[in-house]
N, C-alpha and C. Protein backbone atom coordinates (compact mmCIF):
# COMPACT_ATOMS: atom_id res chain seq x y z
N UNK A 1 21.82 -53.36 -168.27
CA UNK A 1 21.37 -53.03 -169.61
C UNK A 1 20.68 -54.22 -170.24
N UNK A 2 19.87 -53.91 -171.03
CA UNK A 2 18.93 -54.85 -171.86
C UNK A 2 19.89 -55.55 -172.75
N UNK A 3 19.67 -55.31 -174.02
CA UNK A 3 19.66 -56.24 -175.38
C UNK A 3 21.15 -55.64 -176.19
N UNK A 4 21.83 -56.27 -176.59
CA UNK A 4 22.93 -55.31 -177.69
C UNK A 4 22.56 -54.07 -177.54
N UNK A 5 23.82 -52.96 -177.58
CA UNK A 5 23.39 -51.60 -178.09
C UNK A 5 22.42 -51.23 -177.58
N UNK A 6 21.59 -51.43 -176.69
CA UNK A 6 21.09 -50.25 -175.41
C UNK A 6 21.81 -49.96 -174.95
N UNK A 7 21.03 -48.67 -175.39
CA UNK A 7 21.89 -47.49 -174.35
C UNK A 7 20.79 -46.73 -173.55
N UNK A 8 20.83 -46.96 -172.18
CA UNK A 8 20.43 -46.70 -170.92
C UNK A 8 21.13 -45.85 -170.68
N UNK A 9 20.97 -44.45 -170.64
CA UNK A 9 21.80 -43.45 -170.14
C UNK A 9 21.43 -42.14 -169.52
N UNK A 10 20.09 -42.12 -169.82
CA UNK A 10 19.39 -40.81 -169.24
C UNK A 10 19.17 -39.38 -170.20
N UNK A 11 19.97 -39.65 -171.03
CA UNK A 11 19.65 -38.59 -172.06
C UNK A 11 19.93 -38.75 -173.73
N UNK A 12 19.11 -38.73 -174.45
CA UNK A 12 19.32 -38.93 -175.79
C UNK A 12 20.17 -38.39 -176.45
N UNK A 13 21.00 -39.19 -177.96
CA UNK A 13 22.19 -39.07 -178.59
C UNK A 13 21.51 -39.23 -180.27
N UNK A 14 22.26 -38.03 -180.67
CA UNK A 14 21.98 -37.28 -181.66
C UNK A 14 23.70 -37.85 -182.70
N UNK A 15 22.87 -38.40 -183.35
CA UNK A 15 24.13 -39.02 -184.62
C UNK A 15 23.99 -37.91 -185.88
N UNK A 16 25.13 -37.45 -185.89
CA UNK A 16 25.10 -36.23 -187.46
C UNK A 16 26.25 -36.43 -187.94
N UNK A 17 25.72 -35.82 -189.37
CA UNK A 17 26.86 -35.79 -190.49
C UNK A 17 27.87 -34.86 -189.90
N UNK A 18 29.06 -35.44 -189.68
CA UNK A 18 30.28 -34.32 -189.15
C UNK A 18 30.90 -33.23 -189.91
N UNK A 19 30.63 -33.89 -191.49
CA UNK A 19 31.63 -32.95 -192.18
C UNK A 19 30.59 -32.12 -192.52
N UNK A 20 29.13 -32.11 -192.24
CA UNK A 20 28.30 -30.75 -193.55
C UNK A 20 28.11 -29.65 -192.13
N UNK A 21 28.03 -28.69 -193.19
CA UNK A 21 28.57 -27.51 -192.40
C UNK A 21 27.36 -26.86 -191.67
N UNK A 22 26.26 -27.61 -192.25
CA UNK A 22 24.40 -27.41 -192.20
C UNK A 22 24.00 -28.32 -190.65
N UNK A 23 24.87 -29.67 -191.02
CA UNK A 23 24.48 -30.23 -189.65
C UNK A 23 25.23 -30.05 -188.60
N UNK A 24 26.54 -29.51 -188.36
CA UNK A 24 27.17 -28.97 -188.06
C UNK A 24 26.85 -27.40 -186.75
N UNK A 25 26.30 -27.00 -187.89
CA UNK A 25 25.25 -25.78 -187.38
C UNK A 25 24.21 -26.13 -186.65
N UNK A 26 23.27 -26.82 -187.16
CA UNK A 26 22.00 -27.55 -186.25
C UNK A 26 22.75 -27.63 -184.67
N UNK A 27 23.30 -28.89 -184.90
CA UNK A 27 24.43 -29.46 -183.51
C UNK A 27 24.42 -28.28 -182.75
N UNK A 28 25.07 -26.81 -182.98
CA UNK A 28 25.54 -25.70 -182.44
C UNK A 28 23.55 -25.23 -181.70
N UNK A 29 22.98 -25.32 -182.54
CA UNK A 29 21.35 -25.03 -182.45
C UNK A 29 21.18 -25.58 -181.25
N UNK A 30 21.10 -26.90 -181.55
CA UNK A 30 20.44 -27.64 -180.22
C UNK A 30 21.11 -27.16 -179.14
N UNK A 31 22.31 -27.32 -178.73
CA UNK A 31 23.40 -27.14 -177.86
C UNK A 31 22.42 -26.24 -177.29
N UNK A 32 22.59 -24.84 -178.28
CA UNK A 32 22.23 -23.62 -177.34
C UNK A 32 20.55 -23.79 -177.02
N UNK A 33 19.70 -24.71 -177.11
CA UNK A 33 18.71 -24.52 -176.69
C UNK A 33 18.08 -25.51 -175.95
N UNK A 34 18.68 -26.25 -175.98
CA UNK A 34 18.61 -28.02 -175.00
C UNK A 34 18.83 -27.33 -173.34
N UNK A 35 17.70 -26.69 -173.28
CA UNK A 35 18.10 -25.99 -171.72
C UNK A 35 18.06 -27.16 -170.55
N UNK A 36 17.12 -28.64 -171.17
CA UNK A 36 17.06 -29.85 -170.29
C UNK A 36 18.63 -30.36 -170.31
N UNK A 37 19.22 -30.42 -171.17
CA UNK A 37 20.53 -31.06 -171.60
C UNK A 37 20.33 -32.46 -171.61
N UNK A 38 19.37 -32.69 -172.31
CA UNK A 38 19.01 -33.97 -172.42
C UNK A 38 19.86 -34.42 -173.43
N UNK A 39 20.26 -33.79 -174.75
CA UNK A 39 20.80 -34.37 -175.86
C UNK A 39 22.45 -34.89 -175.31
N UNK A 40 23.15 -35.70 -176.16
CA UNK A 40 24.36 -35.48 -176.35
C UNK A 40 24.57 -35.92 -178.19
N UNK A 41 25.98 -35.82 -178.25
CA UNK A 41 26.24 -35.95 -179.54
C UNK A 41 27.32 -36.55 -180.02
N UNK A 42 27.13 -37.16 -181.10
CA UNK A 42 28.56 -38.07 -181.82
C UNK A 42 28.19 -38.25 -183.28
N UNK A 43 29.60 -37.54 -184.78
CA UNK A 43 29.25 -37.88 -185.81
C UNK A 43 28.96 -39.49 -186.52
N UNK A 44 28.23 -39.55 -187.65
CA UNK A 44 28.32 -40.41 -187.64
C UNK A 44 29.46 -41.33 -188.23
N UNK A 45 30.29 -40.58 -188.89
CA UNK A 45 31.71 -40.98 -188.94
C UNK A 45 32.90 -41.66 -187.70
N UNK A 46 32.74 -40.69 -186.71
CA UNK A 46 33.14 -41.87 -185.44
C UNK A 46 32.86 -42.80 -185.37
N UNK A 47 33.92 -43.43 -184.31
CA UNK A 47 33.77 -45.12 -184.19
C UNK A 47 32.88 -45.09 -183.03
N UNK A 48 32.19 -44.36 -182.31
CA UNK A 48 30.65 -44.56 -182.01
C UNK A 48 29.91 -44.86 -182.82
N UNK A 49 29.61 -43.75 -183.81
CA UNK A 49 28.64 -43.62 -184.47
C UNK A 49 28.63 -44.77 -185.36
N UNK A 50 29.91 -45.21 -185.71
CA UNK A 50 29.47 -46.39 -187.24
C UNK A 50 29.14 -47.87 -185.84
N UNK A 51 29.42 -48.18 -184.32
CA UNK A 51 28.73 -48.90 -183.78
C UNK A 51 27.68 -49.16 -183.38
N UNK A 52 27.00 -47.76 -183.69
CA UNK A 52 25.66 -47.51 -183.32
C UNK A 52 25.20 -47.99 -184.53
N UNK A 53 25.74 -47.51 -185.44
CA UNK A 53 24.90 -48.27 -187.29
C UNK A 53 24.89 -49.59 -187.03
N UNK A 54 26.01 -49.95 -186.63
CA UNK A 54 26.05 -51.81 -186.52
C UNK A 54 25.13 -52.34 -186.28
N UNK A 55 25.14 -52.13 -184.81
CA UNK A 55 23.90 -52.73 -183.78
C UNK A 55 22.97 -52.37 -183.75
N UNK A 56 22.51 -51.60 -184.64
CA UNK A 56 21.22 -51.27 -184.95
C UNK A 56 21.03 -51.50 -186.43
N UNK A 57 21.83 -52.18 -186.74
CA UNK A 57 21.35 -52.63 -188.15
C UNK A 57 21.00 -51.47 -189.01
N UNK A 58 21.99 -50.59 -189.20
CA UNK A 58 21.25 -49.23 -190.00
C UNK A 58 21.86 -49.52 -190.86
N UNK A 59 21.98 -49.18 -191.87
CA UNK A 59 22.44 -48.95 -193.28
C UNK A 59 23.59 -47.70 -193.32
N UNK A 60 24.82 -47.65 -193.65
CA UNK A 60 25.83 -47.13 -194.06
C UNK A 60 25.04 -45.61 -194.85
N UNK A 61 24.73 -45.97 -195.37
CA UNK A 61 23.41 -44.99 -196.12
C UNK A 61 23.35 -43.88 -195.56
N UNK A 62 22.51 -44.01 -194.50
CA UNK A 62 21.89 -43.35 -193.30
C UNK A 62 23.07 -41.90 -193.09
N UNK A 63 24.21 -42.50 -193.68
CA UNK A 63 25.25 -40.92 -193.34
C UNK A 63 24.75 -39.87 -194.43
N UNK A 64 23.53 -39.75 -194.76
CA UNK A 64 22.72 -38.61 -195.55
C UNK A 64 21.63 -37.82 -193.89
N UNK A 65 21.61 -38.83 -193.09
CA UNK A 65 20.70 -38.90 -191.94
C UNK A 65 20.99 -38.20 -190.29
N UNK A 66 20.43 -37.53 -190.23
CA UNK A 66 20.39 -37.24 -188.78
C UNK A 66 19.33 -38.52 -187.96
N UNK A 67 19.99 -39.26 -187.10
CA UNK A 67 19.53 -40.07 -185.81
C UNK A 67 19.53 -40.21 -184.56
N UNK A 68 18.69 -40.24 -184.35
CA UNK A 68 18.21 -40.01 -182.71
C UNK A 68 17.75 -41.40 -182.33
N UNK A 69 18.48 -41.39 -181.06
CA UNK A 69 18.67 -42.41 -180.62
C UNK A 69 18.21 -42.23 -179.00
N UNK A 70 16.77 -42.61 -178.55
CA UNK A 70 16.69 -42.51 -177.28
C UNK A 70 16.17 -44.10 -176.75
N UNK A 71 17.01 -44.51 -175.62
CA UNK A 71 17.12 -45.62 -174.97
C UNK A 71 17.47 -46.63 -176.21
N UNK A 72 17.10 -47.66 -176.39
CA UNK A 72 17.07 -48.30 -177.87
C UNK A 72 15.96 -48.38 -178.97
N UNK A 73 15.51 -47.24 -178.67
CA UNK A 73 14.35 -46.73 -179.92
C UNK A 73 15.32 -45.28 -180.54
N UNK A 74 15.46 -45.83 -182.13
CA UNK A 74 15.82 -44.63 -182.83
C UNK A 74 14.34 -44.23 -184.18
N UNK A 75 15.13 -42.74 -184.24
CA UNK A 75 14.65 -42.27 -185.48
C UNK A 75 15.43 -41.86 -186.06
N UNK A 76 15.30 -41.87 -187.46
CA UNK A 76 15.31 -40.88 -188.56
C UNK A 76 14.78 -39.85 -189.31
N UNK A 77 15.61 -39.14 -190.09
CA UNK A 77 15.21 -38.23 -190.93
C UNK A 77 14.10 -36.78 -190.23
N UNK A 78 12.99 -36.62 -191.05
CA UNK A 78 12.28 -35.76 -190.47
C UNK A 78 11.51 -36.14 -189.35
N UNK A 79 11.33 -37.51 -188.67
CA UNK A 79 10.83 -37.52 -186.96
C UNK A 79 11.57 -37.78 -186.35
N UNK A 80 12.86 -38.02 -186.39
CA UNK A 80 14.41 -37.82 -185.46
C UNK A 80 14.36 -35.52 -185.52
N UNK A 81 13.97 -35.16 -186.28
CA UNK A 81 14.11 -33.77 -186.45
C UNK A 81 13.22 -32.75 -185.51
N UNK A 82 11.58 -33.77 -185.51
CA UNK A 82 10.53 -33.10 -184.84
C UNK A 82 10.92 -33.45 -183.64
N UNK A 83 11.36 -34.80 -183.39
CA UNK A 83 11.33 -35.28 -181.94
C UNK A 83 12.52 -34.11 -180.79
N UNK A 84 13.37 -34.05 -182.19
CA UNK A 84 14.26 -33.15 -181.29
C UNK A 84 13.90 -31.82 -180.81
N UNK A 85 13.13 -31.27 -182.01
CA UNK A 85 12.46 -29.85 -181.55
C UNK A 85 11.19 -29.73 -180.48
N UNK A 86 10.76 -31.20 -180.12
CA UNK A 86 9.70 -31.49 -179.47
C UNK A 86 10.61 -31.00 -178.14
N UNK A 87 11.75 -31.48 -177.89
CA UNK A 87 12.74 -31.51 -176.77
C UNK A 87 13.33 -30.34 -176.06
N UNK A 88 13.02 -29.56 -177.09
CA UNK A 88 14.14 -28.36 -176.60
C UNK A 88 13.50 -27.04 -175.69
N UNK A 89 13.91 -25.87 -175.41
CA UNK A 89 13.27 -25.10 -174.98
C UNK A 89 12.44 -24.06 -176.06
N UNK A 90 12.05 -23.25 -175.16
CA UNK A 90 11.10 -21.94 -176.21
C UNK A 90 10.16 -22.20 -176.31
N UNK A 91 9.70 -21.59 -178.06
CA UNK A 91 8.57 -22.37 -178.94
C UNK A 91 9.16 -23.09 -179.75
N UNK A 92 9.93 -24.22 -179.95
CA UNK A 92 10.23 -24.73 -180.71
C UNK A 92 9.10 -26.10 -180.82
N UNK A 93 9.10 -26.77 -179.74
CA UNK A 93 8.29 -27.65 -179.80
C UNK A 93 7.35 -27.67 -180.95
N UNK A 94 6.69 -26.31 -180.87
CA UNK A 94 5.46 -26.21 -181.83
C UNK A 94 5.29 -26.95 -183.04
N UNK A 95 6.75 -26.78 -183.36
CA UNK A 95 7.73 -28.09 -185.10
C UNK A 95 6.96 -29.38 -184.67
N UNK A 96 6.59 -29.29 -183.28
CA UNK A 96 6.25 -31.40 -183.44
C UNK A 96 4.83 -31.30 -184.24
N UNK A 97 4.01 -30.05 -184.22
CA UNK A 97 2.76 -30.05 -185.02
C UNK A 97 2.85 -30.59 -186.68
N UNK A 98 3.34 -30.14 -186.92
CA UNK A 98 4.09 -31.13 -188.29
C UNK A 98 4.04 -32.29 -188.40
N UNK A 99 4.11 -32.95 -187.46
CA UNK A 99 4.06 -34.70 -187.31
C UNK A 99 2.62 -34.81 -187.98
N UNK A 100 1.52 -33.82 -187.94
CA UNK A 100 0.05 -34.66 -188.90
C UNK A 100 0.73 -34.29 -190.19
N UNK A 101 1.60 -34.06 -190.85
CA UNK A 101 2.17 -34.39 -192.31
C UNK A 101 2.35 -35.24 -192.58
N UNK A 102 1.78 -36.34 -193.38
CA UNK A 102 2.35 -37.81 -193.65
C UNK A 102 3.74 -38.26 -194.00
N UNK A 103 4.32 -38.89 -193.34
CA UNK A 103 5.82 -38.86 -193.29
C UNK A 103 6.78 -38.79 -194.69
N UNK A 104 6.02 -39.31 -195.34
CA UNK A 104 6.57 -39.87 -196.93
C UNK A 104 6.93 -37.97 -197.72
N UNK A 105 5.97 -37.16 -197.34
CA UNK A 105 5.95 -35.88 -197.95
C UNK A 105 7.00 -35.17 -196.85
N UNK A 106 6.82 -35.32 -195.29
CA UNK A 106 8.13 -34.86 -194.91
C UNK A 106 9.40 -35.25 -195.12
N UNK A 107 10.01 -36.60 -195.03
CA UNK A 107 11.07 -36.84 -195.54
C UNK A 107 11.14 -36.74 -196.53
N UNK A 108 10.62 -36.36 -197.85
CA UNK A 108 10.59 -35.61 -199.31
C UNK A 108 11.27 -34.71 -199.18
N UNK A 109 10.92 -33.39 -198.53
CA UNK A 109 11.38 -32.01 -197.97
C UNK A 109 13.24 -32.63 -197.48
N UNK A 110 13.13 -33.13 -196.52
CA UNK A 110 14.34 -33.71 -195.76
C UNK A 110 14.60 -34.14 -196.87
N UNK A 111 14.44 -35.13 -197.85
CA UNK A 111 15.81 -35.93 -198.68
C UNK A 111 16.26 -34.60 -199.81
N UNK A 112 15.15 -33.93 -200.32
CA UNK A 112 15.84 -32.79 -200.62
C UNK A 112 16.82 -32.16 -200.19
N UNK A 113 16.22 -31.17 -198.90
CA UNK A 113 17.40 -30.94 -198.42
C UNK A 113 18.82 -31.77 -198.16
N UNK A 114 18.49 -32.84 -197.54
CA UNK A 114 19.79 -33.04 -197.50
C UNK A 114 21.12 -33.31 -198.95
N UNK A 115 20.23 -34.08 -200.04
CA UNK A 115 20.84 -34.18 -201.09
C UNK A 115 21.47 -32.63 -201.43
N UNK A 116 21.35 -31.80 -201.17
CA UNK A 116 22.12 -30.32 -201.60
C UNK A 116 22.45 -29.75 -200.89
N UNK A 117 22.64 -30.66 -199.76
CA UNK A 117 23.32 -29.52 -198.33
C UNK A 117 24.77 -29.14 -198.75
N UNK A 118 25.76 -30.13 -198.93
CA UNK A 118 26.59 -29.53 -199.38
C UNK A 118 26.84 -28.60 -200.39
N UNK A 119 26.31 -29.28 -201.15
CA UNK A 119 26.35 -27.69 -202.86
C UNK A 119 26.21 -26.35 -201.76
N UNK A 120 24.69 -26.32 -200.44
CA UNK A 120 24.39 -24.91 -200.55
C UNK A 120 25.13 -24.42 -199.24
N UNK A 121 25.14 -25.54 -198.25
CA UNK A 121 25.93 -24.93 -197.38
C UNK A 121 27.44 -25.57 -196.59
N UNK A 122 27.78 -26.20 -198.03
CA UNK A 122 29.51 -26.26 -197.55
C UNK A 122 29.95 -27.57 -197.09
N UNK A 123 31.13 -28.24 -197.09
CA UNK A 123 31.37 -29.36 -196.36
C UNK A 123 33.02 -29.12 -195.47
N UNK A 124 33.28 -29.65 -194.67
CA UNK A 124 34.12 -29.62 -193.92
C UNK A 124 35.39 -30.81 -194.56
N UNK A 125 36.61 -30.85 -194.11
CA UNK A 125 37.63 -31.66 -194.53
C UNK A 125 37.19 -32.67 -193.14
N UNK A 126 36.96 -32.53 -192.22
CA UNK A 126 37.35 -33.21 -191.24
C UNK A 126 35.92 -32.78 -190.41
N UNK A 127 35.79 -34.05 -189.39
CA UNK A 127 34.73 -33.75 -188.18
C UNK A 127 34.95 -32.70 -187.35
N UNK A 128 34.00 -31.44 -187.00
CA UNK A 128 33.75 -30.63 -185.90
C UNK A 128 34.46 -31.28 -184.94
N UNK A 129 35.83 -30.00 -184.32
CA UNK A 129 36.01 -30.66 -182.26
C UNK A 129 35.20 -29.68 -181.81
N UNK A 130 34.49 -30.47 -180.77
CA UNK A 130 34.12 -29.41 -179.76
C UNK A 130 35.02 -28.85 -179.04
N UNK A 131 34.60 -27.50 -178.71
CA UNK A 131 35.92 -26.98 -177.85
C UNK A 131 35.60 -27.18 -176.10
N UNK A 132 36.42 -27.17 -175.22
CA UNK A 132 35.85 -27.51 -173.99
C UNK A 132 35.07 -27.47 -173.40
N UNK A 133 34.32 -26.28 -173.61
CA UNK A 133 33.10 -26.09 -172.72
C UNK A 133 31.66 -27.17 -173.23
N UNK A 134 31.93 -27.73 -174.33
CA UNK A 134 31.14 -28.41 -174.58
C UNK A 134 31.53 -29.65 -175.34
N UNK A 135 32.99 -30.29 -174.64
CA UNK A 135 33.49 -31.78 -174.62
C UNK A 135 32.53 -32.85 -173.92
N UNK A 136 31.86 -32.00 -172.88
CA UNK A 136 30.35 -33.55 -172.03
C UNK A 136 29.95 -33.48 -173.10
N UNK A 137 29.41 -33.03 -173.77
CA UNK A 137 28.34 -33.10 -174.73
C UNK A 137 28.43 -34.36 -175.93
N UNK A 138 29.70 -34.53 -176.29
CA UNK A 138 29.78 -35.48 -177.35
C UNK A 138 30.33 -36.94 -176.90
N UNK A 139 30.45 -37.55 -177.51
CA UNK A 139 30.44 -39.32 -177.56
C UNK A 139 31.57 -39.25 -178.15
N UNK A 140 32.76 -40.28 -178.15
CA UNK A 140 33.73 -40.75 -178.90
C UNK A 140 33.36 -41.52 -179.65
């Protein structure tokens, strides 16, 4: 391995809010359409996830944020979002066309949303378990 906090692993890791019930759902999204199974996953409340903030110098903040994390290049917000839909099967990809939106007006959309995810769609007491069939999938 390279430098601190590379992670060399062969498939990219998806940091989400555990308790909103919105990202929560997404998580369930990808799952079922990641026909590469490239993704895996860990909230960012775990003691993964707040080491991954560390060593990457993210900001505590960022738990408003979905991050993607492939090799030791991450994103945020709305191009951690495209990149993922770039990834998956179907037509989803098509979402990466969006990327000619200047970023400042997409993460607009994104900080919206996320600022009212809970009001509209709920928060959890505690982090999502996965149930077995999809324990590979997540990070401690």
């Amino acid at each position: 391995m390279g430098s601190p906090g590379e992670i060399d692993t062969g498939y990219k890791i998806i940091l989400f809010d555990g308790v909103c019930n919105l990202c929560n759902g997404a998580v369930q999204f990808i799952i079922k359409h990641d026909k590469a199974g490239i993704f895996k996953f860990a909230s960012l409340q775990s003691d993964f996830g707040q080491r991954q903030l560390i060593e990457r110098q993210i900001d505590n903040a960022s738990l408003h944020s979905i991050i993607l994390i492939d090799h030791n290049h991450c994103l945020d917000r709305s191009n951690a979002v495209l990149e993922i839909a770039r990834n998956l099967g179907g037509l989803w990809p098509m979402f990466y066309g969006f990327k000619i939106i200047p970023r400042f007006l997409r993460d607009f959309l994104y900080a919206a949303i996320a600022r009212y995810r809970y009001r509209i769609f709920g928060k959890r007491d505690f982090c999502m378990i996965p149930g077995p069939e999809f324990q590979d999938k997540f990070l401690a």
